[in-house]
PDB file of N, CA and C in Angstrom:
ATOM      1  N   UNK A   1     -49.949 -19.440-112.428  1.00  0.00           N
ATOM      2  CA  UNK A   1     -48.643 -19.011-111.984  1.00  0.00           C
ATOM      3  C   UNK A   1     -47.593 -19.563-112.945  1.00  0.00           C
ATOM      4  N   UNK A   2     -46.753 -19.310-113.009  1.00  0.00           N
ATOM      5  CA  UNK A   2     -45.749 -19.048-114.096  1.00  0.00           C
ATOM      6  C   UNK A   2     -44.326 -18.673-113.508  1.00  0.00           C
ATOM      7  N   UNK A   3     -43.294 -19.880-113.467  1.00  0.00           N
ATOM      8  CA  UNK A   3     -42.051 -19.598-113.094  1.00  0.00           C
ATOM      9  C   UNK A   3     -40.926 -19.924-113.755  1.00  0.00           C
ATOM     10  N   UNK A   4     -39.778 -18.834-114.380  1.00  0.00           N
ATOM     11  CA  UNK A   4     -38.629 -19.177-115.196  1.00  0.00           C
ATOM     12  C   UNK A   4     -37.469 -19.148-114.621  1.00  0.00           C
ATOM     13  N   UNK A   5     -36.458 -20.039-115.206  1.00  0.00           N
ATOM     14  CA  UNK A   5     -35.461 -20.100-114.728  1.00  0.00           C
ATOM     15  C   UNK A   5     -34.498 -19.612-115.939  1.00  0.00           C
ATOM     16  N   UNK A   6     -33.303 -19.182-115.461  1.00  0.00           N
ATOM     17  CA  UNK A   6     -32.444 -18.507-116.784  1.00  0.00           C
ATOM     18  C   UNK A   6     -31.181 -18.966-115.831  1.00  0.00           C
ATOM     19  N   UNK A   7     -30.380 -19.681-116.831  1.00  0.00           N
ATOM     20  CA  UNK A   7     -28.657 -20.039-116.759  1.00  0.00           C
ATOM     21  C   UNK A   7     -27.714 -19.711-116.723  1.00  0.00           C
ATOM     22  N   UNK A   8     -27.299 -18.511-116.741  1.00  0.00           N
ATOM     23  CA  UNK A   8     -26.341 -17.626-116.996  1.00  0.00           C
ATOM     24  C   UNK A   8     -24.116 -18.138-116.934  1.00  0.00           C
ATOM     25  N   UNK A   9     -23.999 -18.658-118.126  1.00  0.00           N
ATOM     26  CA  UNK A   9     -22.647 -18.997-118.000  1.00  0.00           C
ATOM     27  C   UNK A   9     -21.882 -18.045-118.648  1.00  0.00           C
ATOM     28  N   UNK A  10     -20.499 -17.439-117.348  1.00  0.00           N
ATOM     29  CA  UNK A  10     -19.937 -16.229-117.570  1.00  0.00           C
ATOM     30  C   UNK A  10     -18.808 -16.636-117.086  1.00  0.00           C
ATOM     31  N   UNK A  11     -17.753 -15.814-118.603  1.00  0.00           N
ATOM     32  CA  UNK A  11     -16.516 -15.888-118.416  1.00  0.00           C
ATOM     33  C   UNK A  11     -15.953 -14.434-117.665  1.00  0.00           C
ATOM     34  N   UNK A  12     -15.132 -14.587-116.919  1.00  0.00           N
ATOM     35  CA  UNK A  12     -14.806 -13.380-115.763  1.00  0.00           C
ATOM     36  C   UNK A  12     -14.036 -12.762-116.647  1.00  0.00           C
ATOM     37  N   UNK A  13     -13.628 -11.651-116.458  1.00  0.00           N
ATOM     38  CA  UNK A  13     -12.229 -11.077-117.103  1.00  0.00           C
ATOM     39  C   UNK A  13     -10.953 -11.297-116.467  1.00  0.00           C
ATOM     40  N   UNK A  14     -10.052 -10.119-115.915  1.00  0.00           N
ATOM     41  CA  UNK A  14      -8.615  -9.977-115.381  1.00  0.00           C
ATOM     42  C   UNK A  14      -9.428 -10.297-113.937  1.00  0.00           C
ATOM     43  N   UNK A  15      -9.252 -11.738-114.009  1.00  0.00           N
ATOM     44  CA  UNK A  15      -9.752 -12.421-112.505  1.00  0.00           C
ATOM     45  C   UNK A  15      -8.536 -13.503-112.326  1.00  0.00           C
ATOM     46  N   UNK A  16      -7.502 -13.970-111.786  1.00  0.00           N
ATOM     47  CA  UNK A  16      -6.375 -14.492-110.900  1.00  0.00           C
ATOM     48  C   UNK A  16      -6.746 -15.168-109.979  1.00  0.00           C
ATOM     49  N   UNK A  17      -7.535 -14.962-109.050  1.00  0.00           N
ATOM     50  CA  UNK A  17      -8.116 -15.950-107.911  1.00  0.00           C
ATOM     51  C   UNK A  17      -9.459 -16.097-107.734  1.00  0.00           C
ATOM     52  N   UNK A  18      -9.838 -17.081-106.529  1.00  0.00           N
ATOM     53  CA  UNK A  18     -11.179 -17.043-106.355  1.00  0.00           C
ATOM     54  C   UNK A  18     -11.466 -16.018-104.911  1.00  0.00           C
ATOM     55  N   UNK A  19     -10.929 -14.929-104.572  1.00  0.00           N
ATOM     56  CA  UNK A  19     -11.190 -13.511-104.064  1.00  0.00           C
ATOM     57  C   UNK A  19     -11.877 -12.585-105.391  1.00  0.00           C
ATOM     58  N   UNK A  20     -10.835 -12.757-105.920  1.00  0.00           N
ATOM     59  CA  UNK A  20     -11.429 -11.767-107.011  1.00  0.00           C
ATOM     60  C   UNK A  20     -12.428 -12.444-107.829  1.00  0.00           C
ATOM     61  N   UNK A  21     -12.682 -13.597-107.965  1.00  0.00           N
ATOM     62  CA  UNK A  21     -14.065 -13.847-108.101  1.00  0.00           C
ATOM     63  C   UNK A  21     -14.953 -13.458-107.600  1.00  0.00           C
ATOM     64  N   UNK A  22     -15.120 -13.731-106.621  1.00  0.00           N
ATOM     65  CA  UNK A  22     -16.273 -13.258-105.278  1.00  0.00           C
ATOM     66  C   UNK A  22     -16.630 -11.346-105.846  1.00  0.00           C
ATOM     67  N   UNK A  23     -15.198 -11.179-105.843  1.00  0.00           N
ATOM     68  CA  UNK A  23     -15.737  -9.295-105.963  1.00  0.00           C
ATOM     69  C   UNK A  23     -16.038  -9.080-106.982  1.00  0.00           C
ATOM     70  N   UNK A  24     -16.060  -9.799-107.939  1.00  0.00           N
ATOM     71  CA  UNK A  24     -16.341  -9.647-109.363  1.00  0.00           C
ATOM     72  C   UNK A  24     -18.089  -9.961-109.986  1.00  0.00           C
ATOM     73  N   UNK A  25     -18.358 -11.098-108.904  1.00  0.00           N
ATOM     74  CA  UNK A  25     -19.713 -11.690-109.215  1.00  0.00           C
ATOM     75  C   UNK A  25     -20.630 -11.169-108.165  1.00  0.00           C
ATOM     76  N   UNK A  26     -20.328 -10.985-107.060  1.00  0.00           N
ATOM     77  CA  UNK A  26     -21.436 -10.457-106.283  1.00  0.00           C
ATOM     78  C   UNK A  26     -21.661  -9.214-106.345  1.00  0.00           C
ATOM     79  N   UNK A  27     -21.188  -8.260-107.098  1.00  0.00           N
ATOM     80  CA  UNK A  27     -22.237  -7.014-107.410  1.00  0.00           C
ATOM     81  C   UNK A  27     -23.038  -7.577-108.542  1.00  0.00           C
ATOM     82  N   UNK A  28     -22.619  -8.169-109.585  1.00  0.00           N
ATOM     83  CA  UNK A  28     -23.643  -8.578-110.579  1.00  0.00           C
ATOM     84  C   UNK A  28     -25.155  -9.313-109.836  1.00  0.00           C
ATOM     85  N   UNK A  29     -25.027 -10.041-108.958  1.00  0.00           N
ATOM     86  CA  UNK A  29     -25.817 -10.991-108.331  1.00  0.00           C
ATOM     87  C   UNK A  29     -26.513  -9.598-107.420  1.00  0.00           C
ATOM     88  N   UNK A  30     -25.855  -8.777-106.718  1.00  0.00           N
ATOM     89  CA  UNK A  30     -26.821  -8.159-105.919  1.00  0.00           C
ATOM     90  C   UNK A  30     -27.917  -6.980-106.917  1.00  0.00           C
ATOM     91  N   UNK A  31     -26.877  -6.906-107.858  1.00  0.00           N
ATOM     92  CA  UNK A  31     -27.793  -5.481-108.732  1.00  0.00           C
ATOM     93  C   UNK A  31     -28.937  -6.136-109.925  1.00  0.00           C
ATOM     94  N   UNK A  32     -28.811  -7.229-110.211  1.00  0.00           N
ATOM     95  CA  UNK A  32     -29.753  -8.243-110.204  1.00  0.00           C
ATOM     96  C   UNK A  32     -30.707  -7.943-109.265  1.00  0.00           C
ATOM     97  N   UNK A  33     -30.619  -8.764-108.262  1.00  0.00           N
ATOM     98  CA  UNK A  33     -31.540  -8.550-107.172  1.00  0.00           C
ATOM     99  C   UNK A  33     -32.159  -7.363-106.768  1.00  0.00           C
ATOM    100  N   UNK A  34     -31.945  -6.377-106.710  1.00  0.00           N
ATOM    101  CA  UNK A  34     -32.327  -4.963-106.942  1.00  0.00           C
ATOM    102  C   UNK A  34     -32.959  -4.453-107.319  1.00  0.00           C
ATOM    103  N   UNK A  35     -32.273  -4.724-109.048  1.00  0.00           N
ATOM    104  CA  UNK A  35     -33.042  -3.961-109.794  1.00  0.00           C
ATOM    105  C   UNK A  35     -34.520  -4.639-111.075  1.00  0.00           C
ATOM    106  N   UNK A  36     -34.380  -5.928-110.984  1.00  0.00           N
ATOM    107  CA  UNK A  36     -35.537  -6.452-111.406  1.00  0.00           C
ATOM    108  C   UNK A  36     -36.016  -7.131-110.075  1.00  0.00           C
ATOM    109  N   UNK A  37     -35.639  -7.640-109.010  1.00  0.00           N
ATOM    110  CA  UNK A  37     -36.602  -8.215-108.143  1.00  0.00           C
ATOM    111  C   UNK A  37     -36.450  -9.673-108.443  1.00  0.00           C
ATOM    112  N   UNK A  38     -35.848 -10.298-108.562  1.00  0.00           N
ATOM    113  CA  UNK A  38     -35.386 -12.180-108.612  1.00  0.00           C
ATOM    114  C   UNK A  38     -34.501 -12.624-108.222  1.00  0.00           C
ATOM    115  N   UNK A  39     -35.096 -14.035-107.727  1.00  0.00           N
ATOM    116  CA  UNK A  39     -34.061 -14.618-106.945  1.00  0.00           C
ATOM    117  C   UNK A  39     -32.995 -14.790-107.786  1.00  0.00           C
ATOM    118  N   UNK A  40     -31.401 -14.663-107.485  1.00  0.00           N
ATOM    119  CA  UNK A  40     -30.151 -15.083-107.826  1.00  0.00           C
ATOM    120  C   UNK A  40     -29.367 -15.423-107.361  1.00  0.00           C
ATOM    121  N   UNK A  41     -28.835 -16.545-107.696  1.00  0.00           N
ATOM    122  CA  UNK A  41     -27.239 -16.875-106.923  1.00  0.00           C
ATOM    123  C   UNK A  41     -26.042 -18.119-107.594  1.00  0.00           C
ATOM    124  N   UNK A  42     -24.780 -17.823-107.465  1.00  0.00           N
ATOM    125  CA  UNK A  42     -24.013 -18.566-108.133  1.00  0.00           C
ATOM    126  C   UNK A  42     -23.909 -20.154-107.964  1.00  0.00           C
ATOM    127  N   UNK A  43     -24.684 -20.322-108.772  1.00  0.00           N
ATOM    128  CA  UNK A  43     -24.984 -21.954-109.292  1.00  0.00           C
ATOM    129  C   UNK A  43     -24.300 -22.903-109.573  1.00  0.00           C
ATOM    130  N   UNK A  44     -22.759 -22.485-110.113  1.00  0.00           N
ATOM    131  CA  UNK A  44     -21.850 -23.310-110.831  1.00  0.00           C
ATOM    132  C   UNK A  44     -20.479 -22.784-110.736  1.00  0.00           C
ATOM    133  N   UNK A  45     -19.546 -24.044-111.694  1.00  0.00           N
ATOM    134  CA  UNK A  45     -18.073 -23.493-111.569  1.00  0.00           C
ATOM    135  C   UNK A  45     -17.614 -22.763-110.243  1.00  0.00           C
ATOM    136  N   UNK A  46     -18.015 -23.305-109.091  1.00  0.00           N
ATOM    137  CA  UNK A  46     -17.458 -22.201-107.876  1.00  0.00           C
ATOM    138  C   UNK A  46     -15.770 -22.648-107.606  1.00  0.00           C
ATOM    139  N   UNK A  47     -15.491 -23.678-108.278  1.00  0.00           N
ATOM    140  CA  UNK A  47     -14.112 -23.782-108.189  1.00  0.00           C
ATOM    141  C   UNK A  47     -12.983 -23.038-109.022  1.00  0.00           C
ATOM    142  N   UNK A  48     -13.816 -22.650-110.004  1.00  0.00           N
ATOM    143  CA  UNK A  48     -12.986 -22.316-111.564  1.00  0.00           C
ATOM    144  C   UNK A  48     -13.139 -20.565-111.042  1.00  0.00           C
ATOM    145  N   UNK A  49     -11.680 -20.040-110.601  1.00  0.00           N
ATOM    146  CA  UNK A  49     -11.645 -18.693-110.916  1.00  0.00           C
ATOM    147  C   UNK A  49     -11.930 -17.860-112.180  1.00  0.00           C
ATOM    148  N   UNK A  50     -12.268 -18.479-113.167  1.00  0.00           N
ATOM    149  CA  UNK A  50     -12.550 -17.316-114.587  1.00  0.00           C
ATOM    150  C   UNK A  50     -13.868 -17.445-114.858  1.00  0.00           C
ATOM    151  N   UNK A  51     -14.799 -18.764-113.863  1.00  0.00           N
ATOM    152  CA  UNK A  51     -15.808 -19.226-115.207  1.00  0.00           C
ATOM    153  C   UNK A  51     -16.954 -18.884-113.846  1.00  0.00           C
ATOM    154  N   UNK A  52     -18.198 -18.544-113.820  1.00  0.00           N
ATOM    155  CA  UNK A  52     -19.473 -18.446-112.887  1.00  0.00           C
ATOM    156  C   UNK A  52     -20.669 -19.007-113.499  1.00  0.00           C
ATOM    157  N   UNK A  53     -21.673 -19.649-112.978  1.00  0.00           N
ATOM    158  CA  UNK A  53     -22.950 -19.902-113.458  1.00  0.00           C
ATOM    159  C   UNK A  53     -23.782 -19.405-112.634  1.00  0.00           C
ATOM    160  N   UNK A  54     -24.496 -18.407-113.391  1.00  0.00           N
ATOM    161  CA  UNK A  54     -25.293 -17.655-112.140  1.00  0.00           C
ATOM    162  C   UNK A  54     -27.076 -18.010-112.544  1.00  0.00           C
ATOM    163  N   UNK A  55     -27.611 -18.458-111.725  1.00  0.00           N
ATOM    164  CA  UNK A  55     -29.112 -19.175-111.796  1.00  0.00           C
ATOM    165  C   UNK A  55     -30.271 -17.566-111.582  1.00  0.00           C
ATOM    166  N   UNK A  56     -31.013 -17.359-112.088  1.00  0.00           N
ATOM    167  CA  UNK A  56     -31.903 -16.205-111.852  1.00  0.00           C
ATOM    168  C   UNK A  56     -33.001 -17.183-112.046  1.00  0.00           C
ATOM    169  N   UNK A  57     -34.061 -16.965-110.791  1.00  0.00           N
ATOM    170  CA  UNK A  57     -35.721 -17.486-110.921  1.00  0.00           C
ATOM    171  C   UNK A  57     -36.770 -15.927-110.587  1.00  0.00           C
ATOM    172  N   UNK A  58     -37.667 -16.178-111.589  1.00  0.00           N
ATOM    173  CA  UNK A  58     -38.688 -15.243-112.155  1.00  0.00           C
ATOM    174  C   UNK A  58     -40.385 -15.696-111.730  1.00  0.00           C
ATOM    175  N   UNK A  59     -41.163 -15.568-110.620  1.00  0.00           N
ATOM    176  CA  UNK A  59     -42.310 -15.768-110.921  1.00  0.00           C
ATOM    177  C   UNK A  59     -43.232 -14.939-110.954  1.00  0.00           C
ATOM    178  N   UNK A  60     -44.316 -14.965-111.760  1.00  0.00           N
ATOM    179  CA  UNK A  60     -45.430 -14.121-112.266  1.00  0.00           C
ATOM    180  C   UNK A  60     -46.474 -14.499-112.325  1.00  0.00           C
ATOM    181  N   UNK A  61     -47.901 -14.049-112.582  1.00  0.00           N
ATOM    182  CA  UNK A  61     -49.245 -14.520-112.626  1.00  0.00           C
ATOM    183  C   UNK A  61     -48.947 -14.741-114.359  1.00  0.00           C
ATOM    184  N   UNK A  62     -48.345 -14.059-115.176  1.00  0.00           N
ATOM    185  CA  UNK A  62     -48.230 -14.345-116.700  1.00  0.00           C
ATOM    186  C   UNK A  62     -46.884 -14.581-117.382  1.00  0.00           C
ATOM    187  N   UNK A  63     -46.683 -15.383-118.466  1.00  0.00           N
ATOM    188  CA  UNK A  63     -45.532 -15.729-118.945  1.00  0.00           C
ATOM    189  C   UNK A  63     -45.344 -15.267-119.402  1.00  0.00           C
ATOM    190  N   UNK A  64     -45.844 -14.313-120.098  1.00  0.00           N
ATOM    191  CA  UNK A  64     -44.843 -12.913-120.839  1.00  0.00           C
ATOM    192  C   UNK A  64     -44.229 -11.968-119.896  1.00  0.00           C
ATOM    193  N   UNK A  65     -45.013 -11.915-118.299  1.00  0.00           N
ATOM    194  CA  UNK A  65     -44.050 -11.155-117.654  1.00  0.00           C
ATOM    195  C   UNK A  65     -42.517 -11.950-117.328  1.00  0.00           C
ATOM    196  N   UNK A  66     -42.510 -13.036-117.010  1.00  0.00           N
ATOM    197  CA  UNK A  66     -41.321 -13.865-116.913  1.00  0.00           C
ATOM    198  C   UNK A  66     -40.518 -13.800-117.723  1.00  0.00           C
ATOM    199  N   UNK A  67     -40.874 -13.723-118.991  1.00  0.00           N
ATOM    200  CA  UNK A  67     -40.155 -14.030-120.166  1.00  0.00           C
ATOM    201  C   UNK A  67     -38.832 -12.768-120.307  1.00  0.00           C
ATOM    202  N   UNK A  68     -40.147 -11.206-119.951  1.00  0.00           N
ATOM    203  CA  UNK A  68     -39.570  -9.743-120.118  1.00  0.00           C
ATOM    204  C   UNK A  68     -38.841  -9.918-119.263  1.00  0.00           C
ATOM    205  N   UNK A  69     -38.912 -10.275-117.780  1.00  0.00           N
ATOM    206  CA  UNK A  69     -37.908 -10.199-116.583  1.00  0.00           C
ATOM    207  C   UNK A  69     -36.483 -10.457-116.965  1.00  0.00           C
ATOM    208  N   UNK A  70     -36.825 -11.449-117.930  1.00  0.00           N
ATOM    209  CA  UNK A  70     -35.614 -13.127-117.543  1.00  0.00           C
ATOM    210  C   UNK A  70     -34.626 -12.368-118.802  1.00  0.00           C
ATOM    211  N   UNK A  71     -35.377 -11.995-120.253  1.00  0.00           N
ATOM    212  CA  UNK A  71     -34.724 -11.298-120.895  1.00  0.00           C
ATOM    213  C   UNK A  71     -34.148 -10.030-120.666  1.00  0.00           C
ATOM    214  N   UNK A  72     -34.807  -9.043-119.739  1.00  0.00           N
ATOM    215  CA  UNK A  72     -33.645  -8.317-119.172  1.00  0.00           C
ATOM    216  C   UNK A  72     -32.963  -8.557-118.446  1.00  0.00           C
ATOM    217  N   UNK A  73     -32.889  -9.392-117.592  1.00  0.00           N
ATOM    218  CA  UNK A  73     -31.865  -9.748-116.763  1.00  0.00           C
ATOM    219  C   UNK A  73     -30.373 -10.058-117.473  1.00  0.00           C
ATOM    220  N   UNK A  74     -30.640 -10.898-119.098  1.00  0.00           N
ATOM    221  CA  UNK A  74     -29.876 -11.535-119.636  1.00  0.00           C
ATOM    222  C   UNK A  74     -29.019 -10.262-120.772  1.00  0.00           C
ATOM    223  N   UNK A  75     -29.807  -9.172-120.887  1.00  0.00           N
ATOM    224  CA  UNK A  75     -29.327  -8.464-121.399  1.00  0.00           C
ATOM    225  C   UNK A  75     -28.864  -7.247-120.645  1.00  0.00           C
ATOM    226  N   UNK A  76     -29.237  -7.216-119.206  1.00  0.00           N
ATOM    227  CA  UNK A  76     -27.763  -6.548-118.077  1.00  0.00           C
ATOM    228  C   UNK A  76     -26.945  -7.382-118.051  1.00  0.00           C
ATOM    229  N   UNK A  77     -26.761  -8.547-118.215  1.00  0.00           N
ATOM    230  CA  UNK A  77     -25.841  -9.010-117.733  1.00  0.00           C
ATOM    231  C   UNK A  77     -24.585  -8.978-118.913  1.00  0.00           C
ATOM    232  N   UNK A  78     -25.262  -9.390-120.191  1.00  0.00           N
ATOM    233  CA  UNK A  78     -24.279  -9.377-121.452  1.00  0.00           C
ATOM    234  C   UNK A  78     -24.086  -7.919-121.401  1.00  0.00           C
ATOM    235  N   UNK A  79     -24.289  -6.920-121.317  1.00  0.00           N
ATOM    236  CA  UNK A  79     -24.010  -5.150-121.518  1.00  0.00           C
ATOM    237  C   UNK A  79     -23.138  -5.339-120.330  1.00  0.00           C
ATOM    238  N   UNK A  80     -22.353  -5.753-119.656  1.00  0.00           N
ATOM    239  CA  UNK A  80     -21.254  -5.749-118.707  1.00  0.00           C
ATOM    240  C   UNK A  80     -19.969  -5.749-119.394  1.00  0.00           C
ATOM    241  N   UNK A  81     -18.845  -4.857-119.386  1.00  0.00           N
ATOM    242  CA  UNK A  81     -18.136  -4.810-120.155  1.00  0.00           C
ATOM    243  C   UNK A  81     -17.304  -5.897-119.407  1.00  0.00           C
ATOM    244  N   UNK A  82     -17.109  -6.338-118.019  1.00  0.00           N
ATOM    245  CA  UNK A  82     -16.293  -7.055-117.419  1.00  0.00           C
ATOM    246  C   UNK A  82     -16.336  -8.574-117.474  1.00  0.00           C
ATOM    247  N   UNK A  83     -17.511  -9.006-117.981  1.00  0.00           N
ATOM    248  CA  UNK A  83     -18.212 -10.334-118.358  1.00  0.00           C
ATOM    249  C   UNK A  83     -18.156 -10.393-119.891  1.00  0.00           C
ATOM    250  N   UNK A  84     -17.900 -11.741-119.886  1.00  0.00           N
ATOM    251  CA  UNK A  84     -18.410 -12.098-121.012  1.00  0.00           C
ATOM    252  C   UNK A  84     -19.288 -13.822-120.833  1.00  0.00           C
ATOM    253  N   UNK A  85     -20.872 -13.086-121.617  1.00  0.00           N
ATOM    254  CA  UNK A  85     -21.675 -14.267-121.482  1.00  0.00           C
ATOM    255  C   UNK A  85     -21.292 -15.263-122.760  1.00  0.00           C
ATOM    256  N   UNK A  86     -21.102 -16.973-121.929  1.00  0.00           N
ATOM    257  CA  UNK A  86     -20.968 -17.427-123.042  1.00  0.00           C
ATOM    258  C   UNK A  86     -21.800 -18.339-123.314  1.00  0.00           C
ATOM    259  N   UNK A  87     -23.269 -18.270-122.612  1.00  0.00           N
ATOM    260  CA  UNK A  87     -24.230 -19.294-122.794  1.00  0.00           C
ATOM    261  C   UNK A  87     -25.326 -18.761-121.799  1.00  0.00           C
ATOM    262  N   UNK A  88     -26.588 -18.856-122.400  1.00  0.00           N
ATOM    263  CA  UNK A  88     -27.940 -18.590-121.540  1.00  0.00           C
ATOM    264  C   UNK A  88     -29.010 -19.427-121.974  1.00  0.00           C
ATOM    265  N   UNK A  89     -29.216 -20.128-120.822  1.00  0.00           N
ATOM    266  CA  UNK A  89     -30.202 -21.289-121.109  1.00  0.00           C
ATOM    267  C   UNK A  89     -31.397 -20.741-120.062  1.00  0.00           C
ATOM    268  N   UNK A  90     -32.752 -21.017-120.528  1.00  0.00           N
ATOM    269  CA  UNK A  90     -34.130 -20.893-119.908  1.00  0.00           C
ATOM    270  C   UNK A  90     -35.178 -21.758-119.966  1.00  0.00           C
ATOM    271  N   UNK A  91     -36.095 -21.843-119.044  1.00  0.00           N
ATOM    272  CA  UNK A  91     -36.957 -22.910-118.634  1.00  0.00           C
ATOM    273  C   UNK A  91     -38.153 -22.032-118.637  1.00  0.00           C
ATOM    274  N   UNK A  92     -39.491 -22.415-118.620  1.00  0.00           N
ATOM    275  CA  UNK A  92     -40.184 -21.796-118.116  1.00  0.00           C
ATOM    276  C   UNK A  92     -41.347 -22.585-117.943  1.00  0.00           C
ATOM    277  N   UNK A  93     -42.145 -22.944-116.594  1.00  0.00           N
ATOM    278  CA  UNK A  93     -42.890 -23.751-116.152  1.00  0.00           C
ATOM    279  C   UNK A  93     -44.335 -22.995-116.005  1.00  0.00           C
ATOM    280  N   UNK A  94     -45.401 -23.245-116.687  1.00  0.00           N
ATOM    281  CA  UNK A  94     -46.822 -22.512-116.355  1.00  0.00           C
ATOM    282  C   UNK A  94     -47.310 -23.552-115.417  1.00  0.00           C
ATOM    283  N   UNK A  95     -49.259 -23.209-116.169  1.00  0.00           N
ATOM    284  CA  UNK A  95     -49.987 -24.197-115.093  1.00  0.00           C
ATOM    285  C   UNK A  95     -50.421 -25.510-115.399  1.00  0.00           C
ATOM    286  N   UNK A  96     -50.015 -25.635-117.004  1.00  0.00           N
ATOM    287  CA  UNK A  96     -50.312 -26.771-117.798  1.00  0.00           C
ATOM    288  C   UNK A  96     -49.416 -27.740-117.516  1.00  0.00           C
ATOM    289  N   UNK A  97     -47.556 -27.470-116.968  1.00  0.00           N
ATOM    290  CA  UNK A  97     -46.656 -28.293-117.146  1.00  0.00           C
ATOM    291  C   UNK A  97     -46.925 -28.819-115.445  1.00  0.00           C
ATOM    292  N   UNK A  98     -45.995 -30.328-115.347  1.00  0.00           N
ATOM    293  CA  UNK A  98     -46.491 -31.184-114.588  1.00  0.00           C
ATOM    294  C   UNK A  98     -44.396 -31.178-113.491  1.00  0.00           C
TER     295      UNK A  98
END
């Protein structure tokens, strides 16, 4: 078994409060969820109206499927014209790591 984690730090656009945060990040987080099938949810910065860290976990019987998941996930998310990603960090734990 084989499970990844991916970091996702995103600058919001024409965002003013933390309302329009909320409406801004939770379609990203649900169409995520959707459309590859992984857990997601906003991880970070929940105070900072411009800035989100959104956590995506991936598990699979193989690490190349994780890998494909985690990299598309990261590349819906940068193809968002309303986001801008400014950092993606990943983990990925098999059966060897402790």
């Amino acid at each position: 078994m084989f499970v990844g984690a991916l970091e996702l730090e995103l600058l919001l656009g024409d965002v003013r409060s933390l309302k329009q945060k909320r409406s801004a990040v939770r379609p990203v987080i649900a169409e995520l969820r959707k459309r590859f099938e992984v857990a997601v949810a906003e991880a970070g910065h929940l105070d900072l109206y411009r800035r989100s860290l959104i956590g995506v976990a991936a598990v699979a019987a193989d690490g190349k499927q994780v890998r494909d998941v985690l990299d598309a996930c990261e590349r819906f998310v940068a193809a968002r014209p309303d986001l801008e990603l400014l950092s993606a960090r990943r983990r990925l734990l098999g059966p060897d790591d402790e």
